[in-house]
Protein backbone atom coordinates (compact mmCIF):
# COMPACT_ATOMS: atom_id res chain seq x y z
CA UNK A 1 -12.78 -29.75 0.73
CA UNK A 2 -11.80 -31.75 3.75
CA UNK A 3 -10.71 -29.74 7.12
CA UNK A 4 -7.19 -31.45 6.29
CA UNK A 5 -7.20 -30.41 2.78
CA UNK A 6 -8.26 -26.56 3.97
CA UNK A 7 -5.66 -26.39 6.83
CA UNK A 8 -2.67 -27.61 4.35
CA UNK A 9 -3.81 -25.32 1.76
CA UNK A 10 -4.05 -22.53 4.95
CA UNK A 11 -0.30 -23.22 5.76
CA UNK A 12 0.61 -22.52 2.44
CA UNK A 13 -1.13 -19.43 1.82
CA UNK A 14 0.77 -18.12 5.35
CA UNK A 15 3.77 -18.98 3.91
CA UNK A 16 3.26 -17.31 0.73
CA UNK A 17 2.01 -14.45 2.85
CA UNK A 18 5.03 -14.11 4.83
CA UNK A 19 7.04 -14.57 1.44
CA UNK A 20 5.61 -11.62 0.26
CA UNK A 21 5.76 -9.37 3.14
CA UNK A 22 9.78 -10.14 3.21
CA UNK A 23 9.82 -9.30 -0.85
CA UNK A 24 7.36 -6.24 -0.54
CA UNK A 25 10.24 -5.23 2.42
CA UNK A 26 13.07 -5.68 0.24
CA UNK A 27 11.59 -4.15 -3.12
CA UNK A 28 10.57 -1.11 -1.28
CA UNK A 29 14.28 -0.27 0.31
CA UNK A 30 15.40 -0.86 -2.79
CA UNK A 31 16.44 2.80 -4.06
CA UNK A 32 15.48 2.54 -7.66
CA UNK A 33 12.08 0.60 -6.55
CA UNK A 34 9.72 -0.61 -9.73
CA UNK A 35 6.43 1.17 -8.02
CA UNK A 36 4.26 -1.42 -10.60
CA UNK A 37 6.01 -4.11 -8.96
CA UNK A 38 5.69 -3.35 -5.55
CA UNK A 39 1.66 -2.25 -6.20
CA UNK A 40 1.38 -5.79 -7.99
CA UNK A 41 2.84 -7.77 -4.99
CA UNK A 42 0.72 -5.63 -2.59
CA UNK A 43 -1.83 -6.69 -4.24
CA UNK A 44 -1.26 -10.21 -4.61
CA UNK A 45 -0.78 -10.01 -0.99
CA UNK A 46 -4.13 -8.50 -0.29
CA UNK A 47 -5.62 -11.91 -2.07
CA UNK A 48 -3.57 -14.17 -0.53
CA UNK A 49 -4.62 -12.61 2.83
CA UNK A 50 -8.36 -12.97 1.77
CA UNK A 51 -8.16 -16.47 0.76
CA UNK A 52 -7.09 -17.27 4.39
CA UNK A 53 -9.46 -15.69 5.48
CA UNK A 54 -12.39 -17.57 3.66
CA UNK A 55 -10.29 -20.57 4.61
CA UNK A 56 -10.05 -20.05 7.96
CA UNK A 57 -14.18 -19.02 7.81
CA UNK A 58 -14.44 -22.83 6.33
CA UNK A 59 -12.93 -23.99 9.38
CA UNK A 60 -14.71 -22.22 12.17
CA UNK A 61 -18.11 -23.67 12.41
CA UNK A 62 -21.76 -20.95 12.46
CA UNK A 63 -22.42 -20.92 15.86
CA UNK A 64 -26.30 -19.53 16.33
CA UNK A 65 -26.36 -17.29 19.59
């Protein structure tokens, strides 16, 4: 994958990150909350947040100290 390819795909994840957050937000001050719900978007946030990570880990290059 090309640096340009990674950071589009990066900016995408974020959003979808930030997507998330806002829904996991509104779900859970919703008063009759669906706890499986909320757990599953948690989760899917928890991926999200660890693709960008191995994204970002593309884009940073091993610097030997």
């Amino acid at each position: 994958m090309q640096d340009s390819e990674i950071s589009a795909r990066l900016a995408m994840l974020r959003v979808e990150h930030r997507d998330l957050d806002t829904a996991i937000d509104a779900l859970g001050q919703a008063e009759s909350a669906d706890q499986l719900q909320l757990a599953r978007l948690k989760k899917r946030k928890l991926r999200l947040k660890d693709e960008i990570l191995a994204l970002e880990n593309q884009l940073i290059p091993d610097i030997i100290a």
